[in-house]
N, C-alpha and C. Protein backbone atom coordinates (compact mmCIF):
# COMPACT_ATOMS: atom_id res chain seq x y z
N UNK A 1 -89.79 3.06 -95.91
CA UNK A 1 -90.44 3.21 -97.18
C UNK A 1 -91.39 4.40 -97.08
N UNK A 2 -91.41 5.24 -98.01
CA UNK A 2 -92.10 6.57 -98.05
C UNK A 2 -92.72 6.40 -99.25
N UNK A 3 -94.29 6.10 -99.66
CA UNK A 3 -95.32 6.24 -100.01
C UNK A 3 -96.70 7.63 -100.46
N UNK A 4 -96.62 8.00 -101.27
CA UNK A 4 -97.31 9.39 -101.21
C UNK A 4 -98.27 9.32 -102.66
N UNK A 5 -98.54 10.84 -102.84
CA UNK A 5 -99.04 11.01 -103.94
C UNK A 5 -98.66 12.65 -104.16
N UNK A 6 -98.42 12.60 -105.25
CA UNK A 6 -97.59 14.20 -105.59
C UNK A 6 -98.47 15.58 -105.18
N UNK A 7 -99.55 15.56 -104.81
CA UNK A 7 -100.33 17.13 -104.67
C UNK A 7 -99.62 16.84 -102.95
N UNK A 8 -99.99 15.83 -101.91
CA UNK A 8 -99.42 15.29 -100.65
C UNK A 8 -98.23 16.29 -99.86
N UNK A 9 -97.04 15.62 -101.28
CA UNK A 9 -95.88 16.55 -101.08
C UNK A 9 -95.56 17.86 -101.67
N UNK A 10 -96.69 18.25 -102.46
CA UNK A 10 -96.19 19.26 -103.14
C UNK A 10 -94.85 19.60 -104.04
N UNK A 11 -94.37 18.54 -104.56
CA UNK A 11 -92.91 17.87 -105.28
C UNK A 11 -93.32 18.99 -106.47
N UNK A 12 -91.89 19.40 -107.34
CA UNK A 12 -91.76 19.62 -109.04
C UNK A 12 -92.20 18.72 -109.63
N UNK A 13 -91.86 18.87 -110.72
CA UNK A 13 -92.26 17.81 -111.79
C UNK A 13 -91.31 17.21 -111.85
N UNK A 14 -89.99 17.30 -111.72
CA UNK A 14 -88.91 16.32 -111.89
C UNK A 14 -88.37 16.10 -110.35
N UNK A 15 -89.07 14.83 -110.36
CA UNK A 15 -89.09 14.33 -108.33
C UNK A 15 -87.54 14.16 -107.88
N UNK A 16 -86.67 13.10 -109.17
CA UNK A 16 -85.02 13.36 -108.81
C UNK A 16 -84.77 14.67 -108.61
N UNK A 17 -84.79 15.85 -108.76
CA UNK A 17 -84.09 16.87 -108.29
C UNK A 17 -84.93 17.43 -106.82
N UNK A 18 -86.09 17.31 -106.78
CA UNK A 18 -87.03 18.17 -106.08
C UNK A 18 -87.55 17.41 -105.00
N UNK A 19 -87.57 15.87 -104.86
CA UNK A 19 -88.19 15.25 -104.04
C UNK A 19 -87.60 16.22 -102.68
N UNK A 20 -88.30 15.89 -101.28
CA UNK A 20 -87.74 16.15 -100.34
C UNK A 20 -87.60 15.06 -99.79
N UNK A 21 -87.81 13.70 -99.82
CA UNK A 21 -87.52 12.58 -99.30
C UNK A 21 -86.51 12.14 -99.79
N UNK A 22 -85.75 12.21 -100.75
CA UNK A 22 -85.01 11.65 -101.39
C UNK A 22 -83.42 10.93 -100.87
N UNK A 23 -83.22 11.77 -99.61
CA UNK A 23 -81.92 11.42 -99.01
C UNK A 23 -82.07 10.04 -98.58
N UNK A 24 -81.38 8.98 -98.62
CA UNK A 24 -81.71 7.77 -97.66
C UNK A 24 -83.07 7.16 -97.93
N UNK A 25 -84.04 7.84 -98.51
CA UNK A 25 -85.38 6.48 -98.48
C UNK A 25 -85.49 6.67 -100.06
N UNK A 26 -86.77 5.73 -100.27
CA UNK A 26 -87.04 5.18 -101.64
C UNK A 26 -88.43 5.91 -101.63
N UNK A 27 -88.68 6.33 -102.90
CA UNK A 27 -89.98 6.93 -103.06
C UNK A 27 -90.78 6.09 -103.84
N UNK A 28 -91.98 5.77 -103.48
CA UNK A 28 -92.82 4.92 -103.79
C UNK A 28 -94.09 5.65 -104.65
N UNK A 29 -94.74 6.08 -105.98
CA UNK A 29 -95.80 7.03 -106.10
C UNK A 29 -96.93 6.19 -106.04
N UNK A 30 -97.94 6.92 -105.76
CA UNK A 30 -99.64 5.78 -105.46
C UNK A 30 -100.09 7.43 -106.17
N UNK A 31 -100.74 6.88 -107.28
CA UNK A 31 -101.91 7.84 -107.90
C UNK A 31 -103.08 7.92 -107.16
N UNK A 32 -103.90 8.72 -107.05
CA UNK A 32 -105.10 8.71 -106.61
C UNK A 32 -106.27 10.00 -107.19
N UNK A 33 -107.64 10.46 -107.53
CA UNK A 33 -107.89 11.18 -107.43
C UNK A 33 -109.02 11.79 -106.31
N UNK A 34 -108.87 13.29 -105.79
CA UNK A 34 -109.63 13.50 -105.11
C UNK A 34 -111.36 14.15 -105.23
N UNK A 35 -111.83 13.81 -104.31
CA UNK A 35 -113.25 14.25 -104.33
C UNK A 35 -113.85 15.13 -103.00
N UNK A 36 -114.21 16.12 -103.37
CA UNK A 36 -114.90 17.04 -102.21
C UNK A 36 -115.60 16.02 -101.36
N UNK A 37 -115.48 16.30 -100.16
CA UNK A 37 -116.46 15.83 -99.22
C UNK A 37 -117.49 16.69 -98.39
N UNK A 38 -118.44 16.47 -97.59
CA UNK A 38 -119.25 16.79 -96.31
C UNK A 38 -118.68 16.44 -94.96
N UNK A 39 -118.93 17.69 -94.66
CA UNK A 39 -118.22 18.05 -93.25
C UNK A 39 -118.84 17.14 -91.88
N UNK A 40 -120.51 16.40 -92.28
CA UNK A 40 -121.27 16.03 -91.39
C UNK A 40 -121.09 14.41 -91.37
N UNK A 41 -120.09 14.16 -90.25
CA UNK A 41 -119.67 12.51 -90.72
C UNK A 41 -120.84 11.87 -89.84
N UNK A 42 -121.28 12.38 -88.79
CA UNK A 42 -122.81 11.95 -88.34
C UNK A 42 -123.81 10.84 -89.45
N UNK A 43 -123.67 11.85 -90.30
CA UNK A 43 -124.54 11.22 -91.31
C UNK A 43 -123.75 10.96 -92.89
N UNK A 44 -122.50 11.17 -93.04
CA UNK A 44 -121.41 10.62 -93.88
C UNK A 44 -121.33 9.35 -94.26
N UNK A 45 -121.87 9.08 -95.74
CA UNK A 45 -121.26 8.04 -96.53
C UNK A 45 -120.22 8.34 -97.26
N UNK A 46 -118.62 7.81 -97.40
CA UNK A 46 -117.47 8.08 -97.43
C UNK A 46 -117.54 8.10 -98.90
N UNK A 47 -117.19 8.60 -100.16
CA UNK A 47 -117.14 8.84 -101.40
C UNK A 47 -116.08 7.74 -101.62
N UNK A 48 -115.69 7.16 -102.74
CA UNK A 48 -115.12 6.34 -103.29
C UNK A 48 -114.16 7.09 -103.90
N UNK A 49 -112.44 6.63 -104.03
CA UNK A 49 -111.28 6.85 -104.78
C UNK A 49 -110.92 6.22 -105.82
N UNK A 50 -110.60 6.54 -106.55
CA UNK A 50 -110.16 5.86 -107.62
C UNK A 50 -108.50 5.92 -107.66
N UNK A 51 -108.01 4.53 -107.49
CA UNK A 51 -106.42 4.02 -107.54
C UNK A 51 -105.30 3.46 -108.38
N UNK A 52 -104.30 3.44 -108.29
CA UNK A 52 -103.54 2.83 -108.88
C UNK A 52 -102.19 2.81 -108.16
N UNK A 53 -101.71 1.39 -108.30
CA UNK A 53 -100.58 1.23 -107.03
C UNK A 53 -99.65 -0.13 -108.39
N UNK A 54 -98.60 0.23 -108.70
CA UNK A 54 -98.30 -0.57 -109.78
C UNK A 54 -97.42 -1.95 -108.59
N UNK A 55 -97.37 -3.07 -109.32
CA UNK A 55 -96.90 -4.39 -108.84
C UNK A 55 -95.54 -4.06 -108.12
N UNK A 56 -94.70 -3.48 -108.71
CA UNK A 56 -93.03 -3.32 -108.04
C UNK A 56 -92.97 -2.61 -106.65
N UNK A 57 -93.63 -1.28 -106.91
CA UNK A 57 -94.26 -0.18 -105.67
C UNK A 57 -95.22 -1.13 -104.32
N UNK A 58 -95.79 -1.95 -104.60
CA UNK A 58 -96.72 -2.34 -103.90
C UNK A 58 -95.76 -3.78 -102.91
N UNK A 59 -95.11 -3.94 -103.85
CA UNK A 59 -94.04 -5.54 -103.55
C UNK A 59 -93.11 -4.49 -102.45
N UNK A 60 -92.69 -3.91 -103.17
CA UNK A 60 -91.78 -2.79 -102.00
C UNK A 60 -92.29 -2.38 -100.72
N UNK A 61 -93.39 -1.79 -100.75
CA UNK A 61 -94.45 -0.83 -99.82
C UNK A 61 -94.89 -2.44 -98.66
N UNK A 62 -95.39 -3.10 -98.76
CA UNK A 62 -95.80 -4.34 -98.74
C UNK A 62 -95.08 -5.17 -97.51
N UNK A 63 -93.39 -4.88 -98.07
CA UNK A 63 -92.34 -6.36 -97.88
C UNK A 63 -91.32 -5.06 -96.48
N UNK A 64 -91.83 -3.86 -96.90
CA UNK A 64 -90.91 -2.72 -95.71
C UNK A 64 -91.46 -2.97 -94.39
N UNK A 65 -90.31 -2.65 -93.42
CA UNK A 65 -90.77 -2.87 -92.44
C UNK A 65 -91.28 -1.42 -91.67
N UNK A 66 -91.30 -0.13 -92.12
CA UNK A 66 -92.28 0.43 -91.63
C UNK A 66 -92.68 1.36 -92.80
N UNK A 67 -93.50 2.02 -93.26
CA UNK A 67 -94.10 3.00 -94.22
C UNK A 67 -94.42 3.77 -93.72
N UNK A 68 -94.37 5.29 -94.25
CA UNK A 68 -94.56 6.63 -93.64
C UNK A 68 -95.72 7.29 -94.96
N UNK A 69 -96.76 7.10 -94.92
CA UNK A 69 -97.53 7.80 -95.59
C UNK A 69 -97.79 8.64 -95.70
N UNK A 70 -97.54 9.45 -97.49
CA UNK A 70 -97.69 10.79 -97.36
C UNK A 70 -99.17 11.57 -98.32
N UNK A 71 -99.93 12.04 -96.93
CA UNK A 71 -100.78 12.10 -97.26
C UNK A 71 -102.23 11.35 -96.65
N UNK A 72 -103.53 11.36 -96.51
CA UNK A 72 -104.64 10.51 -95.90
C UNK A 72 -105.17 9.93 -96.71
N UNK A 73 -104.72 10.32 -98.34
CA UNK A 73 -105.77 9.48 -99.34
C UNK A 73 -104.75 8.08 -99.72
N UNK A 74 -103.07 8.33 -99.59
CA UNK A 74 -102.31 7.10 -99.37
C UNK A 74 -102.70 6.10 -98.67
N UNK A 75 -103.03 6.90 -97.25
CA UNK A 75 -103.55 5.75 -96.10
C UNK A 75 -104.44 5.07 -96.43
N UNK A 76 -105.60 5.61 -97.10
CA UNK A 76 -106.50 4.50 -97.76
C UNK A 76 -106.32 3.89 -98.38
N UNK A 77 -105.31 4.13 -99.47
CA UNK A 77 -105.02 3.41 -100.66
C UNK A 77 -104.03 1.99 -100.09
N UNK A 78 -103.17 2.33 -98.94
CA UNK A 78 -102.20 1.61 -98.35
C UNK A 78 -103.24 0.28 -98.05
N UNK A 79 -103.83 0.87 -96.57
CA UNK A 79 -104.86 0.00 -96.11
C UNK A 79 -105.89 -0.91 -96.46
N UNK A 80 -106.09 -0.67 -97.91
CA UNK A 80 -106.85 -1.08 -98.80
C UNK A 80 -106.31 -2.04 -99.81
N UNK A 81 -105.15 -1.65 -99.71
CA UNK A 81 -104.44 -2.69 -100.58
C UNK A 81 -103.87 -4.07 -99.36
N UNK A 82 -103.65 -3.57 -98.12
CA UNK A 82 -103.68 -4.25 -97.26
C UNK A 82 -104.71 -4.91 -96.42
N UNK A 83 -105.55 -5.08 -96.98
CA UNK A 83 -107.05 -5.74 -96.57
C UNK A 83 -107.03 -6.62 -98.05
N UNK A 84 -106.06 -6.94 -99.15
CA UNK A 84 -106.27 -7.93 -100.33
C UNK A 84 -106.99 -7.30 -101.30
N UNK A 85 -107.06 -5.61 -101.54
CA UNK A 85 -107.75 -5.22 -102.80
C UNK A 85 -106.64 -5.43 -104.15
N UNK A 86 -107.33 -5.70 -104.72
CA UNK A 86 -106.54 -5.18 -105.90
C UNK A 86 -105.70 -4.23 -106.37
N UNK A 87 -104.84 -4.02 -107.08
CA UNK A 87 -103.45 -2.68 -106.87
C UNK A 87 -104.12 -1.52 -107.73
N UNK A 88 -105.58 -1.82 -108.46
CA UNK A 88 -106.02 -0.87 -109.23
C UNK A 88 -107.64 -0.80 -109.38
N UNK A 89 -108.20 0.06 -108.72
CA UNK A 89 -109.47 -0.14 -108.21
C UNK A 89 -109.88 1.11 -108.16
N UNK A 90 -111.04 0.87 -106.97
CA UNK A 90 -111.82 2.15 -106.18
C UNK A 90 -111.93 1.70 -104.85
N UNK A 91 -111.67 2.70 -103.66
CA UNK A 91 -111.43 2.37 -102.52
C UNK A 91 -112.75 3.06 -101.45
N UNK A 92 -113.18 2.79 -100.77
CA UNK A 92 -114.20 3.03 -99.87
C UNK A 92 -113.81 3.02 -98.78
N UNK A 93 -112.95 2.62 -98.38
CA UNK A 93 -112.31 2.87 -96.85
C UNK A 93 -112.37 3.55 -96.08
N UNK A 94 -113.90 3.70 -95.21
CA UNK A 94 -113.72 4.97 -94.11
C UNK A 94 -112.62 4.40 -93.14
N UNK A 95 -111.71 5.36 -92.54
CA UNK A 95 -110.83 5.15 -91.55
C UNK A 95 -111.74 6.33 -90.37
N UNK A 96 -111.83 5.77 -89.31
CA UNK A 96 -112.31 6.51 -88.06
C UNK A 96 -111.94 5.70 -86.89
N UNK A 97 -111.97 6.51 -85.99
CA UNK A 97 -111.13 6.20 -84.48
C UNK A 97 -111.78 4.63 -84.38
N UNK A 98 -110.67 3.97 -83.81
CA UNK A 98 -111.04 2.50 -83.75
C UNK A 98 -110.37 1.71 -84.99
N UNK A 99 -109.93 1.83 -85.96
CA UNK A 99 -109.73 1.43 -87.26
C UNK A 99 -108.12 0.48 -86.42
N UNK A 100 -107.98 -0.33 -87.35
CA UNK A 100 -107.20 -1.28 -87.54
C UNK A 100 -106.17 -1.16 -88.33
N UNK A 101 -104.70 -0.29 -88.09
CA UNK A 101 -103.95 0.14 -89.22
C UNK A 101 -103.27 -1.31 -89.32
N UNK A 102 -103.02 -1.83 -90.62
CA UNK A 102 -101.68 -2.75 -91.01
C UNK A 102 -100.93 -2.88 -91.54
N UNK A 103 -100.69 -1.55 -92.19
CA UNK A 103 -99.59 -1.34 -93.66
C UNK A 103 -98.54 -0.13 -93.39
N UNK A 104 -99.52 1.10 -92.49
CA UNK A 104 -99.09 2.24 -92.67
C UNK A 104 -98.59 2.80 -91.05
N UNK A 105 -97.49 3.02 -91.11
CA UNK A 105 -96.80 3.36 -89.69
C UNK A 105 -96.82 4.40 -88.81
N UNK A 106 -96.60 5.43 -90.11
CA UNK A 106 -96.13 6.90 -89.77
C UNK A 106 -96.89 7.75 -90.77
N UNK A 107 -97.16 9.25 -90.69
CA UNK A 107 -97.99 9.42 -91.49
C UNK A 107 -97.53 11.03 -91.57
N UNK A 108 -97.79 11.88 -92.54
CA UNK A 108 -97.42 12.75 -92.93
C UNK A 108 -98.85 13.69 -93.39
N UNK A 109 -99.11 14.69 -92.86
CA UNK A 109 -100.32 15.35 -93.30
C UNK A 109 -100.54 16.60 -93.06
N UNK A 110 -101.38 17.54 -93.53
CA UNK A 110 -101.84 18.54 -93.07
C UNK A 110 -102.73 18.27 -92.22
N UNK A 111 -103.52 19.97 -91.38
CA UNK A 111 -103.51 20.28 -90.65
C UNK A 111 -105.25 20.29 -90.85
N UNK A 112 -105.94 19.64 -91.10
CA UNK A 112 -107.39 19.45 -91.43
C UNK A 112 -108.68 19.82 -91.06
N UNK A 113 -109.47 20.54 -91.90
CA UNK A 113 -111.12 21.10 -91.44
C UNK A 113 -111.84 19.93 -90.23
N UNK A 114 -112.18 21.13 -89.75
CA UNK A 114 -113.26 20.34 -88.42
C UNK A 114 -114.41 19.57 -89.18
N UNK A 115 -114.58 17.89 -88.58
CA UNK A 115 -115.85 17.54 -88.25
C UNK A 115 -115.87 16.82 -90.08
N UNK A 116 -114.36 16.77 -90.49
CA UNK A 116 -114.34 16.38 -91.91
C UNK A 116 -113.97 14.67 -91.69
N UNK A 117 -113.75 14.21 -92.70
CA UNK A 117 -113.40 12.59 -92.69
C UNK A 117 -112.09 12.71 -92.45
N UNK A 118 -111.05 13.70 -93.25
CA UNK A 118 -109.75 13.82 -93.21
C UNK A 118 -109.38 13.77 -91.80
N UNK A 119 -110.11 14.56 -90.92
CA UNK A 119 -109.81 14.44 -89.53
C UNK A 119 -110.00 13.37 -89.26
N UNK A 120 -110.97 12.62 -89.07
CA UNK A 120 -111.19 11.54 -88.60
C UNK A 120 -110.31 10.55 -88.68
N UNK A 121 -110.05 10.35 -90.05
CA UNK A 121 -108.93 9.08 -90.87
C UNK A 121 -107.31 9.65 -89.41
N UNK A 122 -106.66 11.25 -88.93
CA UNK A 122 -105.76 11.53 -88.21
C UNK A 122 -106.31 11.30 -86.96
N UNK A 123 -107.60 11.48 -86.51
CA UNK A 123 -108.25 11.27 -85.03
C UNK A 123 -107.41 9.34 -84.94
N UNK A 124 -108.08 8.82 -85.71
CA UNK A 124 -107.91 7.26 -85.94
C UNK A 124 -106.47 6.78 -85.71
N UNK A 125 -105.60 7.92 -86.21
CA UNK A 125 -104.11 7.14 -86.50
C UNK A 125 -103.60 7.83 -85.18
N UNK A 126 -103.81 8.88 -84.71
CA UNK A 126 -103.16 9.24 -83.30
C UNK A 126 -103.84 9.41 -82.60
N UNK A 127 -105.02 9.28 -82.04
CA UNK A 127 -105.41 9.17 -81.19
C UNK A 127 -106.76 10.62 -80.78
N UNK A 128 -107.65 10.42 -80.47
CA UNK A 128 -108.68 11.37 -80.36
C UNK A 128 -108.13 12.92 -79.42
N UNK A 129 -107.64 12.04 -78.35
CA UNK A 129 -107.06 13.14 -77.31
C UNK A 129 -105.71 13.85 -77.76
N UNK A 130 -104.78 13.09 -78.65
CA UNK A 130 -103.69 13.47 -79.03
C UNK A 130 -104.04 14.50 -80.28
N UNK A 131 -105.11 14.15 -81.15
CA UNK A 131 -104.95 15.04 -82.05
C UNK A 131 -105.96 16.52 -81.72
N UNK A 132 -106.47 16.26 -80.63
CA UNK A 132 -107.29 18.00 -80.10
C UNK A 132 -106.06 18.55 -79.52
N UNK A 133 -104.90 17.75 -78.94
CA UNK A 133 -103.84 18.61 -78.28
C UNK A 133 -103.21 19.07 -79.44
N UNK A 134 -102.98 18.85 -80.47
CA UNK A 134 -102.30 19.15 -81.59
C UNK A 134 -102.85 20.07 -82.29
N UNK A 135 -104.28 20.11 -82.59
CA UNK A 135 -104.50 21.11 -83.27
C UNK A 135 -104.87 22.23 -82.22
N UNK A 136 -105.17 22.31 -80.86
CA UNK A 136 -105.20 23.49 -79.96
C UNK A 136 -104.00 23.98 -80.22
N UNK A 137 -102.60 22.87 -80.29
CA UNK A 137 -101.37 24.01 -80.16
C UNK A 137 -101.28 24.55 -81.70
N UNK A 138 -101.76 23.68 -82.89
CA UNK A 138 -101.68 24.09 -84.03
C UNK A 138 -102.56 25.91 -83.81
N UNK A 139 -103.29 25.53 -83.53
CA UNK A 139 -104.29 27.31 -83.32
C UNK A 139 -103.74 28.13 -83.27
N UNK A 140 -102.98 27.80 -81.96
CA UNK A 140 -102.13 28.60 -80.63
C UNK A 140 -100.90 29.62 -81.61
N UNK A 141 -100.33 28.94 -82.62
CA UNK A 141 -99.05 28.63 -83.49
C UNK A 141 -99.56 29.57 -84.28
N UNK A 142 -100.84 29.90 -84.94
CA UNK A 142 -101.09 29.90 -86.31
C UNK A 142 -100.86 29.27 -87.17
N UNK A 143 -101.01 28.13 -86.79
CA UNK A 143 -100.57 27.39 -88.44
C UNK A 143 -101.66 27.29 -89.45
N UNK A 144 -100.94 26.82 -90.72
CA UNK A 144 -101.85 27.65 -91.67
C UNK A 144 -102.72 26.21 -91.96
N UNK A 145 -104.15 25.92 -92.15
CA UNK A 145 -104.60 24.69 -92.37
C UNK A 145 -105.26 24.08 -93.81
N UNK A 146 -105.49 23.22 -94.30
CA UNK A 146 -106.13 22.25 -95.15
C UNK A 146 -104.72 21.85 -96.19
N UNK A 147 -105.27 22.28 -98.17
CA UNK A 147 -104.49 21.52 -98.43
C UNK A 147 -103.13 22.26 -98.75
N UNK A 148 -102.66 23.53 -98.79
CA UNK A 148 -101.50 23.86 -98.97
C UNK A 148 -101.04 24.89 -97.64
N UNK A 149 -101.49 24.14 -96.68
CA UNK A 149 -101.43 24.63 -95.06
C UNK A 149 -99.67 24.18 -94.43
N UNK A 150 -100.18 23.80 -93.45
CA UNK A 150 -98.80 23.27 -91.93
C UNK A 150 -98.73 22.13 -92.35
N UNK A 151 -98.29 21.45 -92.38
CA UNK A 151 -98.02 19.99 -92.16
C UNK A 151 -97.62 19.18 -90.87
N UNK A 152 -97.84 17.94 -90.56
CA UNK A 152 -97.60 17.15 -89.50
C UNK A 152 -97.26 16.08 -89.76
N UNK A 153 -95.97 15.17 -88.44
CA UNK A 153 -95.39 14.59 -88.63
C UNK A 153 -95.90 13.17 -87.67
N UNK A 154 -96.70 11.99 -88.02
CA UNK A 154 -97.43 11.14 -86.62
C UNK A 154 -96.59 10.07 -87.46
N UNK A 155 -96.28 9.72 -86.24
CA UNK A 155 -95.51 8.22 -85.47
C UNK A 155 -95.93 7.74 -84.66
């Protein structure tokens, strides 16, 4: 099950022709909107999302046996709905190293600003040491970073 939100994948407007997931999996959409953050998670209180995850999508996402989230604001939205929120809310979910994933498997993302939450929420899902090796080789590479950067593939 593949889970996202359309800025995530960067999709057309007409997802049947344009999706890139489309071969073999089911596309699931989770609305969300975003909000600038602070780079200083030291002293970071996590801003609140505003969601929407409709009943059929969520029964699907939910009942799969693994989900590949596309995107870090999915992951919250996933995780959040998997902690018993409601399918249409506001989400607060800091994710940081140590976090407890239970919904979301695999994850799909760019290549993220230092010392941001976005990192943190990828520090959390692969691992602290795994993701400095990743973005040293990301450096190394040039790859291009934030939101219409490189992308990455964690399992």
């Amino acid at each position: 099950m593949i889970a996202g939100a359309e800025q995530a994948i960067l999709v057309e407007q007409d997802r049947r022709k344009h999706h890139p997931f489309k071969i073999g999996q089911e596309y699931m959409p989770v609305l969300w909107h975003v909000h600038h953050q602070p780079d200083d998670l030291a002293e970071h209180r996590i801003h609140g999302e505003r969601y929407g995850v409709e009943q059929a999508a969520w029964e699907r996402i939910s009942g799969s046996e693994r989900v590949l989230a596309v995107g870090t604001t999915t992951v919250r939205v996933l995780e959040t709905l998997a902690r018993g929120a409601p399918l249409t809310g506001r989400t607060e979910l800091f994710v940081t190293p140590g976090f407890e994933f239970r919904r979301v498997d695999a994850l799909v993302t760019n290549f993220h600003l230092p010392r941001s939450t976005l990192l943190a929420l990828v520090m959390a899902f692969a691992g602290m040491e795994e993701t400095r090796r990743l973005y040293r080789l990301a450096v190394e590479q040039r790859y291009r970073f934030y939101s219409f950067g490189d992308a990455m593939l964690l399992l």
